[in-house]
ModelCIF file with pLDDT and N, C-alpha, C, O atoms, coordinates in Angstrom:
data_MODEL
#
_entry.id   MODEL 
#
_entity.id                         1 
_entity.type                       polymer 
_entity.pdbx_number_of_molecules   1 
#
_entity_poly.entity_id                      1 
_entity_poly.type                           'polypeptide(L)' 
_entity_poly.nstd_linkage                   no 
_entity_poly.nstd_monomer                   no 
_entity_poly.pdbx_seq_one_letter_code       
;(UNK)(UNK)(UNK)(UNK)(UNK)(UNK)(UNK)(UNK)(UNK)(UNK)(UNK)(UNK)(UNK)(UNK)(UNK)(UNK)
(UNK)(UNK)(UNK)(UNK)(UNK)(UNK)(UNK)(UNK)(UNK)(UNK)(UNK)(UNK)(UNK)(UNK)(UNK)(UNK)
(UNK)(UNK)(UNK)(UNK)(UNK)(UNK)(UNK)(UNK)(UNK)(UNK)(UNK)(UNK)(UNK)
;
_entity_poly.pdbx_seq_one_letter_code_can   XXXXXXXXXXXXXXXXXXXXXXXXXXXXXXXXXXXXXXXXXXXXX 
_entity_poly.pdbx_strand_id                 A 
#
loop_
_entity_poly_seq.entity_id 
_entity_poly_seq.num 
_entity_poly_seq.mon_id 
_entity_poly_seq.hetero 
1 1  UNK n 
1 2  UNK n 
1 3  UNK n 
1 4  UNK n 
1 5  UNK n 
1 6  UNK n 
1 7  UNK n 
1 8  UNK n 
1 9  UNK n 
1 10 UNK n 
1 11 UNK n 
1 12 UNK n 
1 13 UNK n 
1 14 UNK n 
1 15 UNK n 
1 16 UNK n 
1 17 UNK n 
1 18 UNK n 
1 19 UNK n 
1 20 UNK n 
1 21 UNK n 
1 22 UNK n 
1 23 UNK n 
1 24 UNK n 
1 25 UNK n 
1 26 UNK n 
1 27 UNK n 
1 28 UNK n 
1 29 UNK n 
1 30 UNK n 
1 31 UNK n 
1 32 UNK n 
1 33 UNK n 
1 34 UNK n 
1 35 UNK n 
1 36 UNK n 
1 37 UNK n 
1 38 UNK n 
1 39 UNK n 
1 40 UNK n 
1 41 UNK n 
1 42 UNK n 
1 43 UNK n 
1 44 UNK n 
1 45 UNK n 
#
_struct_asym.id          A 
_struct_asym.entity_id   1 
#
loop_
_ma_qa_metric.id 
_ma_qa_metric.mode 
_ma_qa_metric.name 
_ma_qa_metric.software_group_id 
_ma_qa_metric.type 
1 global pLDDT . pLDDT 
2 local  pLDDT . pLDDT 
#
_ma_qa_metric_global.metric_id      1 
_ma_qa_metric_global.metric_value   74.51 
_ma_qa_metric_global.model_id       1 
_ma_qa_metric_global.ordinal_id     1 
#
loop_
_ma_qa_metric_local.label_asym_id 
_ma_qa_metric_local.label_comp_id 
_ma_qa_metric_local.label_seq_id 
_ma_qa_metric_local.metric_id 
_ma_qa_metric_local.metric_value 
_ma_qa_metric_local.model_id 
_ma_qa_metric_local.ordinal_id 
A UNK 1  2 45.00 1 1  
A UNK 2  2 42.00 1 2  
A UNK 3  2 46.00 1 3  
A UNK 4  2 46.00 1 4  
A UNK 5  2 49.00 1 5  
A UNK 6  2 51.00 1 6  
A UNK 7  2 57.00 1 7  
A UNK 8  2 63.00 1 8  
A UNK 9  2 57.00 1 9  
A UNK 10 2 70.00 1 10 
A UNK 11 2 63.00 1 11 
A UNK 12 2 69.00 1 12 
A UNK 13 2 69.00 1 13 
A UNK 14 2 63.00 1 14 
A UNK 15 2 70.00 1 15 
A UNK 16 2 68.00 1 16 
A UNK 17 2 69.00 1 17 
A UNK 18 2 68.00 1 18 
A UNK 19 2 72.00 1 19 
A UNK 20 2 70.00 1 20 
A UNK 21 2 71.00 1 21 
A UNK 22 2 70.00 1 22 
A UNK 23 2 77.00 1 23 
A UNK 24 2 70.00 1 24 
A UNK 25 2 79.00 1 25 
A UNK 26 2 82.00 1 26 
A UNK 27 2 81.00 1 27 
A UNK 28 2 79.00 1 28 
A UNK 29 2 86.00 1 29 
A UNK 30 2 85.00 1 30 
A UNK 31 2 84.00 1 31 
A UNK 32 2 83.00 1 32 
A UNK 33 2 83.00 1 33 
A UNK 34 2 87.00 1 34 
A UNK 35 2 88.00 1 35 
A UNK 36 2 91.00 1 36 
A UNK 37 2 91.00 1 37 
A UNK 38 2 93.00 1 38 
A UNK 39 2 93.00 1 39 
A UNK 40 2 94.00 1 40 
A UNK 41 2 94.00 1 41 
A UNK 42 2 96.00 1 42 
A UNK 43 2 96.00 1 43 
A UNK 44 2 96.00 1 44 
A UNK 45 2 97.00 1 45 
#
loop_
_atom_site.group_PDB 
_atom_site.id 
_atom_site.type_symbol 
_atom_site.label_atom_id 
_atom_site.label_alt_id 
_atom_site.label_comp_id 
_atom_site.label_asym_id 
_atom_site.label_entity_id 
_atom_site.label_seq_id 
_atom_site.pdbx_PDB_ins_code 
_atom_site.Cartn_x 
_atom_site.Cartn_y 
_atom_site.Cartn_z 
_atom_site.occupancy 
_atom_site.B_iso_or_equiv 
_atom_site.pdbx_formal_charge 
_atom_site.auth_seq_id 
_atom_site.auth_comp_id 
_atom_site.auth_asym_id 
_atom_site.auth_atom_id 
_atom_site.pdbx_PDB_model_num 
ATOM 1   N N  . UNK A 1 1  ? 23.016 -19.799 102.568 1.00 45.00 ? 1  UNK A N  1 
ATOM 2   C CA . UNK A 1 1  ? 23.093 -20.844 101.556 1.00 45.00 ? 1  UNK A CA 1 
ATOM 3   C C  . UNK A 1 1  ? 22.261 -20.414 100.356 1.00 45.00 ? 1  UNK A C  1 
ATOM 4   O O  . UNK A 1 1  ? 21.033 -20.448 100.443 1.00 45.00 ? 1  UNK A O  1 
ATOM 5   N N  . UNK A 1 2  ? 22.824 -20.039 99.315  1.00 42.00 ? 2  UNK A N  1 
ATOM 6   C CA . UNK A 1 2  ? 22.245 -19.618 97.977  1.00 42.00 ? 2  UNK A CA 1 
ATOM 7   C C  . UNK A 1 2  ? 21.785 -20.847 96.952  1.00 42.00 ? 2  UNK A C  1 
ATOM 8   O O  . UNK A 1 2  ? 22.448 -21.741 96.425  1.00 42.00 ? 2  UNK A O  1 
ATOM 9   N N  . UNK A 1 3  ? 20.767 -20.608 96.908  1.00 46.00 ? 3  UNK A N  1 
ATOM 10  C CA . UNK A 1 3  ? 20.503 -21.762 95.780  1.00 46.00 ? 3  UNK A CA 1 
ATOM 11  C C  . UNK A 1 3  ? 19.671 -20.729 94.460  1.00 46.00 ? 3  UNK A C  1 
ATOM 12  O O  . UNK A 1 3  ? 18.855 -19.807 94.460  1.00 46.00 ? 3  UNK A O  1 
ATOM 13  N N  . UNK A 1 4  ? 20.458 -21.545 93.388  1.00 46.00 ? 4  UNK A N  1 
ATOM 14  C CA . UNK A 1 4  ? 20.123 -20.552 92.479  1.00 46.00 ? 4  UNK A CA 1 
ATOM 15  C C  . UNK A 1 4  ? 18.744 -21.400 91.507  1.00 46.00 ? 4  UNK A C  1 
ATOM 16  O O  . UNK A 1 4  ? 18.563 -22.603 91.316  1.00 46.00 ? 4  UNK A O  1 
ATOM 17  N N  . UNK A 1 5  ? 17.931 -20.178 91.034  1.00 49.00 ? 5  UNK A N  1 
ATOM 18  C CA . UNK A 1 5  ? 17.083 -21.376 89.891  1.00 49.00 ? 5  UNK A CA 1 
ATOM 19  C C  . UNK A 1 5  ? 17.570 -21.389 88.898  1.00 49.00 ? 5  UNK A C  1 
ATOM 20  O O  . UNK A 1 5  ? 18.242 -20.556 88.290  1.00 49.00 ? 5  UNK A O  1 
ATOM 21  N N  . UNK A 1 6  ? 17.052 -22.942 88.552  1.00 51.00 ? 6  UNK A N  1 
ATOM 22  C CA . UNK A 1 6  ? 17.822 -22.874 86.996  1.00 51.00 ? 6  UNK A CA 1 
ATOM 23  C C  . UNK A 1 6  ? 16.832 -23.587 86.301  1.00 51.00 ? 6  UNK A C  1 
ATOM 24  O O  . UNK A 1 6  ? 16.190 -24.534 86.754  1.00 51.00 ? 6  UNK A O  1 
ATOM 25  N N  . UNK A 1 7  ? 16.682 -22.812 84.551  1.00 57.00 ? 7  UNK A N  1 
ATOM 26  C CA . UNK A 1 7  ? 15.795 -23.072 83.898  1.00 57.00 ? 7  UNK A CA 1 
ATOM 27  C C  . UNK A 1 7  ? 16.174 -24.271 83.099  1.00 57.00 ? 7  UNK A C  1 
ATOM 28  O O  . UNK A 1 7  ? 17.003 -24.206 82.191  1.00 57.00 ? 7  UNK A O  1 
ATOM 29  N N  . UNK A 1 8  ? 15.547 -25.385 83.451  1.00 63.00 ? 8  UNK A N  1 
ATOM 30  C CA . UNK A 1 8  ? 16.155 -27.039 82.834  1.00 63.00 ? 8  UNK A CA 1 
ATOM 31  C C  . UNK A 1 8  ? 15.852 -27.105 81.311  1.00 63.00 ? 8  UNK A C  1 
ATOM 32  O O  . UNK A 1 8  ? 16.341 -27.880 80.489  1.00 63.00 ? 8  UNK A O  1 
ATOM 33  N N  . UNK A 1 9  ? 14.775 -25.947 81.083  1.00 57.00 ? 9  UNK A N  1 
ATOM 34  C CA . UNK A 1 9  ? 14.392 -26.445 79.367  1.00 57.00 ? 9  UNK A CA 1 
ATOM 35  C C  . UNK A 1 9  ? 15.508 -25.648 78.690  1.00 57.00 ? 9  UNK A C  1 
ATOM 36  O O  . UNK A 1 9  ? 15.699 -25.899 77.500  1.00 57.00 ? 9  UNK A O  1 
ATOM 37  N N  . UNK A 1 10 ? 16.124 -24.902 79.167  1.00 70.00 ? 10 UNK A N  1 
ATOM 38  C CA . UNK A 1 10 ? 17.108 -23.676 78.121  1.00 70.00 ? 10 UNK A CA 1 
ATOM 39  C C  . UNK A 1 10 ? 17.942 -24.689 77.159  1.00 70.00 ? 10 UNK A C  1 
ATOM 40  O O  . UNK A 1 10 ? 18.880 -25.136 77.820  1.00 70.00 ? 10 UNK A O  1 
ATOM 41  N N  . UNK A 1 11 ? 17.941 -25.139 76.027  1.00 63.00 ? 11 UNK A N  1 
ATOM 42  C CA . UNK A 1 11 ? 18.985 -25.982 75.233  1.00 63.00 ? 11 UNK A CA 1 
ATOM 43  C C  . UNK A 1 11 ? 20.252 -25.332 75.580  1.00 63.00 ? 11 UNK A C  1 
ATOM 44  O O  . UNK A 1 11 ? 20.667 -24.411 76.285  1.00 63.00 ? 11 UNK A O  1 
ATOM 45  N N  . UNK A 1 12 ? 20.676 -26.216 74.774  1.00 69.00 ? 12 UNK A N  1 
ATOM 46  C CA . UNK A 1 12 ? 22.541 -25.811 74.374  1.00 69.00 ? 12 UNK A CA 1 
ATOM 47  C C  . UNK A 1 12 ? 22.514 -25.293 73.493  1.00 69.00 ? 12 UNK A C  1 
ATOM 48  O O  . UNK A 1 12 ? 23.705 -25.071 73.275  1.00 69.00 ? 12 UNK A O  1 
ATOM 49  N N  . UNK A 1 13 ? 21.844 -24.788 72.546  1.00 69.00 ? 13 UNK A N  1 
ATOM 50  C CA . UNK A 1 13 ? 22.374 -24.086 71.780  1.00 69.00 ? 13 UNK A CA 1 
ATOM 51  C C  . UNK A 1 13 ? 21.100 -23.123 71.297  1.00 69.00 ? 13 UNK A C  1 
ATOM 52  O O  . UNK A 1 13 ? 20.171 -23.478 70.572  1.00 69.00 ? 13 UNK A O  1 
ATOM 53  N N  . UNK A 1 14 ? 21.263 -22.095 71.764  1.00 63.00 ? 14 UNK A N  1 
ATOM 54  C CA . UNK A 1 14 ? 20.270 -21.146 72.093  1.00 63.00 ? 14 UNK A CA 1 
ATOM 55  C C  . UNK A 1 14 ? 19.905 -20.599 70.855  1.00 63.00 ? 14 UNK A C  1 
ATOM 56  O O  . UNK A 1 14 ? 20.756 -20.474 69.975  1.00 63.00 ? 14 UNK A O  1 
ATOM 57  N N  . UNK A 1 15 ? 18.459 -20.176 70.642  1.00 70.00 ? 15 UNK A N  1 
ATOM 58  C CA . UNK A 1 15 ? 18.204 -20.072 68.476  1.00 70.00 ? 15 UNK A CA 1 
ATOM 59  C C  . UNK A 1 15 ? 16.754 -19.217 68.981  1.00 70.00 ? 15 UNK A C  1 
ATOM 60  O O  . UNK A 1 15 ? 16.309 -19.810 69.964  1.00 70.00 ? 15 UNK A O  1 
ATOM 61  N N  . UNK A 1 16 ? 16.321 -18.621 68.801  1.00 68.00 ? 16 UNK A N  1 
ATOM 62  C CA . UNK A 1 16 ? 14.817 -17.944 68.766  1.00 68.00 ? 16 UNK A CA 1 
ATOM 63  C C  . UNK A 1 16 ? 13.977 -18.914 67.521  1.00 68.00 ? 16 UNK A C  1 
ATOM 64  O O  . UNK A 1 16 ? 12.862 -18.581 67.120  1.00 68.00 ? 16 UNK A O  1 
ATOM 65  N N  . UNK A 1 17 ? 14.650 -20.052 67.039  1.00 69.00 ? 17 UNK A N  1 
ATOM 66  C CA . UNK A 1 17 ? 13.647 -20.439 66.095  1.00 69.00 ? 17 UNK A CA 1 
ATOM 67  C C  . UNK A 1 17 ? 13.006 -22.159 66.929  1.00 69.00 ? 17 UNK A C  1 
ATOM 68  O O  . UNK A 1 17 ? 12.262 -23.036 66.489  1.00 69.00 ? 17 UNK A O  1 
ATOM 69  N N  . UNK A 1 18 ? 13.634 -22.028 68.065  1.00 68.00 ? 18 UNK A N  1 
ATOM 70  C CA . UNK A 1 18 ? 12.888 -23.514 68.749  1.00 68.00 ? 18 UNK A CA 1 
ATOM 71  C C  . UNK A 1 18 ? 11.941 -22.780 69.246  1.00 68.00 ? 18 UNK A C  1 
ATOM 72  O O  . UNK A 1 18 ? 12.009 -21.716 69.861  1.00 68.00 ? 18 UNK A O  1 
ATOM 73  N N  . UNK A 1 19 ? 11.046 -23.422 68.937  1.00 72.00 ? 19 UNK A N  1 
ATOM 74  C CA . UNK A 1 19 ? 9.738  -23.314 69.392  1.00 72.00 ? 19 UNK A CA 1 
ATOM 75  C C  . UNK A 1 19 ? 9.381  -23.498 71.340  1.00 72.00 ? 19 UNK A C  1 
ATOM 76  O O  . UNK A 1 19 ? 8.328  -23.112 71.846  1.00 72.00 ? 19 UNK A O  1 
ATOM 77  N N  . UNK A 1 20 ? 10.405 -24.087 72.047  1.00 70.00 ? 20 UNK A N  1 
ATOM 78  C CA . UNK A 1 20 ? 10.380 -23.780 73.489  1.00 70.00 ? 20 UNK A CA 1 
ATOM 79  C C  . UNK A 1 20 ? 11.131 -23.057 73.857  1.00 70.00 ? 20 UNK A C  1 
ATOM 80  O O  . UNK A 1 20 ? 10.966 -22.854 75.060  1.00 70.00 ? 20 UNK A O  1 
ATOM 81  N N  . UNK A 1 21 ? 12.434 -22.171 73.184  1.00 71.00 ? 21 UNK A N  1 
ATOM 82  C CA . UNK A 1 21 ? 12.911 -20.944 73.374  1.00 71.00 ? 21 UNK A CA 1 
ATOM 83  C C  . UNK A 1 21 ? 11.772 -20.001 73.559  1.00 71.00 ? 21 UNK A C  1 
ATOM 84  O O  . UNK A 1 21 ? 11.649 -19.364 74.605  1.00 71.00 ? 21 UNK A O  1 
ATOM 85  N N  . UNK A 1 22 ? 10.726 -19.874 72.311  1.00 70.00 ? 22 UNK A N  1 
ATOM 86  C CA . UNK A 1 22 ? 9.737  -18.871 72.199  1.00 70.00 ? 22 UNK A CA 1 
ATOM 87  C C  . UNK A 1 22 ? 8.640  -19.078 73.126  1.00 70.00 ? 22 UNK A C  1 
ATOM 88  O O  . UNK A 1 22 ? 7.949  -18.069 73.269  1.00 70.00 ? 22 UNK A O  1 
ATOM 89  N N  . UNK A 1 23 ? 8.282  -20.081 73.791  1.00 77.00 ? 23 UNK A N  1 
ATOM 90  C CA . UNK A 1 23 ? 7.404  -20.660 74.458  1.00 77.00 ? 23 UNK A CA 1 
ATOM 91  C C  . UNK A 1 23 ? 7.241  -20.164 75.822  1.00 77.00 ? 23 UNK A C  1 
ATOM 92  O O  . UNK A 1 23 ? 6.169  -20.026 76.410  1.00 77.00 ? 23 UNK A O  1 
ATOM 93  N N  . UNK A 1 24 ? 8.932  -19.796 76.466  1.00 70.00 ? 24 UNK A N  1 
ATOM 94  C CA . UNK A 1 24 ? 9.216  -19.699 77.324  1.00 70.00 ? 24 UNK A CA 1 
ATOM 95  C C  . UNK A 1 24 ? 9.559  -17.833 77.507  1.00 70.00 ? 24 UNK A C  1 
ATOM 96  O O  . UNK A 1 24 ? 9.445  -17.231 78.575  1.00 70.00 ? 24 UNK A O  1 
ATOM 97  N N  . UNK A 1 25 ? 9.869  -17.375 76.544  1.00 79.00 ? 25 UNK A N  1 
ATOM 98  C CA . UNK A 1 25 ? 10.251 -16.578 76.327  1.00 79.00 ? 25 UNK A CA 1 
ATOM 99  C C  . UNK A 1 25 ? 9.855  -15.386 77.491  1.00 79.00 ? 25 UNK A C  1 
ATOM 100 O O  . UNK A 1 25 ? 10.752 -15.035 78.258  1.00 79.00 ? 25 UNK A O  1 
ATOM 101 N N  . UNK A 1 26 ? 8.581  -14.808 77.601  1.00 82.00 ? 26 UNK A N  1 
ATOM 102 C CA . UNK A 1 26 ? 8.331  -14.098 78.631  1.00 82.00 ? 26 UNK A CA 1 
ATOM 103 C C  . UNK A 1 26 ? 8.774  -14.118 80.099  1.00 82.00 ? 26 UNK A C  1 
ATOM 104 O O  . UNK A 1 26 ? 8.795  -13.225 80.945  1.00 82.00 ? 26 UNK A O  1 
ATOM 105 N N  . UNK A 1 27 ? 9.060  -15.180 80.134  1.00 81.00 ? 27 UNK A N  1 
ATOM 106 C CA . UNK A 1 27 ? 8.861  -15.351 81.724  1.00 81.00 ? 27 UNK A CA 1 
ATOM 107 C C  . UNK A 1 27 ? 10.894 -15.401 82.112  1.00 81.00 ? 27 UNK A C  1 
ATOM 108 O O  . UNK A 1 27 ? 11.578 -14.993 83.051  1.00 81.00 ? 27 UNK A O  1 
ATOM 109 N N  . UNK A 1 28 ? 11.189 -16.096 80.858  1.00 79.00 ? 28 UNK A N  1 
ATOM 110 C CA . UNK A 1 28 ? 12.487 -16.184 81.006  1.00 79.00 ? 28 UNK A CA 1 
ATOM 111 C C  . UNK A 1 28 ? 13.272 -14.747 80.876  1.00 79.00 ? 28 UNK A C  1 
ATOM 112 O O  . UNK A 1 28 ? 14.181 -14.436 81.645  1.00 79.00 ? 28 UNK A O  1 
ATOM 113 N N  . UNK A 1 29 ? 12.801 -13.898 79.791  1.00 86.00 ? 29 UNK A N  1 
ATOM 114 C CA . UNK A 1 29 ? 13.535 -12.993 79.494  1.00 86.00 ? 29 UNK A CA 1 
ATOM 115 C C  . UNK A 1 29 ? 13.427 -11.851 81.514  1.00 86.00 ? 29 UNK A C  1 
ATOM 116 O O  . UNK A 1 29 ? 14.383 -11.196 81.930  1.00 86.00 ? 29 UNK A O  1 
ATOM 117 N N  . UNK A 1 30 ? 12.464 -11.943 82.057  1.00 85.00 ? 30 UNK A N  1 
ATOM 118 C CA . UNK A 1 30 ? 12.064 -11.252 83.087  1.00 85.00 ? 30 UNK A CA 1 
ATOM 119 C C  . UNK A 1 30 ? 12.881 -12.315 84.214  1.00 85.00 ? 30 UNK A C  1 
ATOM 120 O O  . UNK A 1 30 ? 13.161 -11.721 85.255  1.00 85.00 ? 30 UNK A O  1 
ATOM 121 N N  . UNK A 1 31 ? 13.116 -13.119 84.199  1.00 84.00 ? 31 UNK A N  1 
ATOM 122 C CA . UNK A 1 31 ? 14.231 -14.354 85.294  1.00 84.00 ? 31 UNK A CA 1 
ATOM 123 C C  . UNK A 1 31 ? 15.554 -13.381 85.146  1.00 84.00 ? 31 UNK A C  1 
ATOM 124 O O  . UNK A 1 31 ? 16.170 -12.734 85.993  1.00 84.00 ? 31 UNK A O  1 
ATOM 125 N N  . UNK A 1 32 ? 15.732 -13.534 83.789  1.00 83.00 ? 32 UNK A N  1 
ATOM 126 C CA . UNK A 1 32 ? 17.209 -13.375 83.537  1.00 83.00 ? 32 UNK A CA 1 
ATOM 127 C C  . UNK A 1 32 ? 17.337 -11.755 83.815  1.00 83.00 ? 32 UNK A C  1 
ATOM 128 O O  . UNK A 1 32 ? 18.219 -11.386 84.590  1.00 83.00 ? 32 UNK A O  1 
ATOM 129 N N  . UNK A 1 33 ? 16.645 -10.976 83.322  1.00 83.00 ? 33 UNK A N  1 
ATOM 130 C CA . UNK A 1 33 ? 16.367 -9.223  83.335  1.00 83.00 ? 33 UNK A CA 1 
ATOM 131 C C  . UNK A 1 33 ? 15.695 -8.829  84.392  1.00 83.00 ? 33 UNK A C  1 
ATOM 132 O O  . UNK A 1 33 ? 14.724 -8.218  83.945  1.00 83.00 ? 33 UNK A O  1 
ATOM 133 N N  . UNK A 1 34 ? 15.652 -8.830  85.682  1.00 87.00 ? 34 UNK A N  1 
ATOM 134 C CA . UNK A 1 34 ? 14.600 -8.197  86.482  1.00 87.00 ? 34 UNK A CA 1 
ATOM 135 C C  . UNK A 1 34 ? 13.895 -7.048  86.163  1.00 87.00 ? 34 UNK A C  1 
ATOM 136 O O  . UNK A 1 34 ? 12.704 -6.930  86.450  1.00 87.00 ? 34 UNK A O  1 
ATOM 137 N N  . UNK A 1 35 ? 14.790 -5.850  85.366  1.00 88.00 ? 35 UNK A N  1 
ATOM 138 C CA . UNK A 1 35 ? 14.480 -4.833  85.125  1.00 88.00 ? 35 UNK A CA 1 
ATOM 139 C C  . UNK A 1 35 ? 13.826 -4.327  84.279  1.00 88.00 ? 35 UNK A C  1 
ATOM 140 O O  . UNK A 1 35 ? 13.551 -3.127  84.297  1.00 88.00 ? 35 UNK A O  1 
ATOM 141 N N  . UNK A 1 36 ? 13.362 -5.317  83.171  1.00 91.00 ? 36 UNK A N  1 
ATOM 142 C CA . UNK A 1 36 ? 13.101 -5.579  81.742  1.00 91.00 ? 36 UNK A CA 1 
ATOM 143 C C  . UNK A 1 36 ? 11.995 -4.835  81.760  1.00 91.00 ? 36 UNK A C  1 
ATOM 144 O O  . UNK A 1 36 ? 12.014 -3.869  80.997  1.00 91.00 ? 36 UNK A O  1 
ATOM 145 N N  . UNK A 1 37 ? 10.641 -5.063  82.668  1.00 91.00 ? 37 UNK A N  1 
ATOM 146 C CA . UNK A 1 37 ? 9.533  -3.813  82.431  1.00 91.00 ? 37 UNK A CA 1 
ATOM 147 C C  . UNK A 1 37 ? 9.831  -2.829  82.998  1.00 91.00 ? 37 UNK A C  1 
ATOM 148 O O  . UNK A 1 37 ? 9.076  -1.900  82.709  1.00 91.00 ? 37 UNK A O  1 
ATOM 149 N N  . UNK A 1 38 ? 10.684 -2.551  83.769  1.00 93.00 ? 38 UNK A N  1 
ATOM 150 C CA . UNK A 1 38 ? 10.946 -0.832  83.901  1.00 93.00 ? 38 UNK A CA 1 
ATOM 151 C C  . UNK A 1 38 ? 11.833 -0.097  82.563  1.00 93.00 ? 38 UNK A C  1 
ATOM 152 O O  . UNK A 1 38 ? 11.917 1.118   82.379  1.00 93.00 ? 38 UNK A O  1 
ATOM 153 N N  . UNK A 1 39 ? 12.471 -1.194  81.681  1.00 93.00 ? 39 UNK A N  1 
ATOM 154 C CA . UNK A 1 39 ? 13.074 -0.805  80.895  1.00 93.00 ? 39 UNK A CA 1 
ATOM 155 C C  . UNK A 1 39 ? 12.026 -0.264  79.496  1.00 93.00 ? 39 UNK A C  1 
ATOM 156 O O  . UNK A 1 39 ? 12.306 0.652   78.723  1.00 93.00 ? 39 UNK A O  1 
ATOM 157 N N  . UNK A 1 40 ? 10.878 -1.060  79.468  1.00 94.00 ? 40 UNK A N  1 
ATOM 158 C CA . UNK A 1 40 ? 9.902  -1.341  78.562  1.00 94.00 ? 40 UNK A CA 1 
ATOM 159 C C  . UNK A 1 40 ? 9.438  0.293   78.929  1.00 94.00 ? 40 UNK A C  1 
ATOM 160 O O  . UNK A 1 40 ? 9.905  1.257   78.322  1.00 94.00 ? 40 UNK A O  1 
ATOM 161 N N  . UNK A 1 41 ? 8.560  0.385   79.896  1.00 94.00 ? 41 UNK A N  1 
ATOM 162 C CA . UNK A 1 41 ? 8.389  1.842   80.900  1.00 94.00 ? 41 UNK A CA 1 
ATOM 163 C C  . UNK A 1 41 ? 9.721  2.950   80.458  1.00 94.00 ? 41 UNK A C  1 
ATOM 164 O O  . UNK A 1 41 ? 9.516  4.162   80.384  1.00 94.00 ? 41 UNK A O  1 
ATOM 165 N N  . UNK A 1 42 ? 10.677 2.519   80.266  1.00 96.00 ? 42 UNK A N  1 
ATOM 166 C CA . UNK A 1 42 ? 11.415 3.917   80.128  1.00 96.00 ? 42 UNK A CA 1 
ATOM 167 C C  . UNK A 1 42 ? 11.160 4.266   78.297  1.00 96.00 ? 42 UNK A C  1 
ATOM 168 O O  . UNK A 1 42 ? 11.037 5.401   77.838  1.00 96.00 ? 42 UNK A O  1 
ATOM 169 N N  . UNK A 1 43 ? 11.127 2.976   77.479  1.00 96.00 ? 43 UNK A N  1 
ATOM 170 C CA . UNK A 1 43 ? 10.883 3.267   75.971  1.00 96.00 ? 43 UNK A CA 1 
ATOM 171 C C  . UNK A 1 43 ? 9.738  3.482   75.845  1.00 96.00 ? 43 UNK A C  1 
ATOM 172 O O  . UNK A 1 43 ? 9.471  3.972   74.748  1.00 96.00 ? 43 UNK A O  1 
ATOM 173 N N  . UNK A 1 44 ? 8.549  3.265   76.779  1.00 96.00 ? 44 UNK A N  1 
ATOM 174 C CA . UNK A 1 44 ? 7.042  4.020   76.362  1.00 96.00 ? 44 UNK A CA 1 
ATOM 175 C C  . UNK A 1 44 ? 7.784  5.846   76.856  1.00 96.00 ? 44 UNK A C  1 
ATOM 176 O O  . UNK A 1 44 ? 7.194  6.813   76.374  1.00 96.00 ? 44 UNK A O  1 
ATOM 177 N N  . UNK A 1 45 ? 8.499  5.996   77.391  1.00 97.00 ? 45 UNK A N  1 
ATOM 178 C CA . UNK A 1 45 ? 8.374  7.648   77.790  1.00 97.00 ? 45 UNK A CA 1 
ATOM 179 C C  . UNK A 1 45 ? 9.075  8.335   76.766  1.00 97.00 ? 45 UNK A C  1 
ATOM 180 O O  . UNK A 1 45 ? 9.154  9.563   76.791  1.00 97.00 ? 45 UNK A O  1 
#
């Protein structure tokens, strides 16, 4: 039985200029990207 998380603050209409888009930003971009600091790790090399 899969239950998925889901992030309740994400609006409808997604903008980098709301201020809880940006708020959230870290933690969400790494939810949605698992890979995101190994990716970060491959552009430091």
């Amino acid at each position: 039985k899969i239950e998925p998380t889901e992030e309740k603050w994400i609006p409808k209409q997604w903008t980098f200029d709301l201020i809880e888009v940006a708020e959230h930003f870290e933690a969400h971009v790494r939810q949605q990207l698992p890979w995101y600091d190994t990716l970060l790790v491959s552009i430091a090399h």
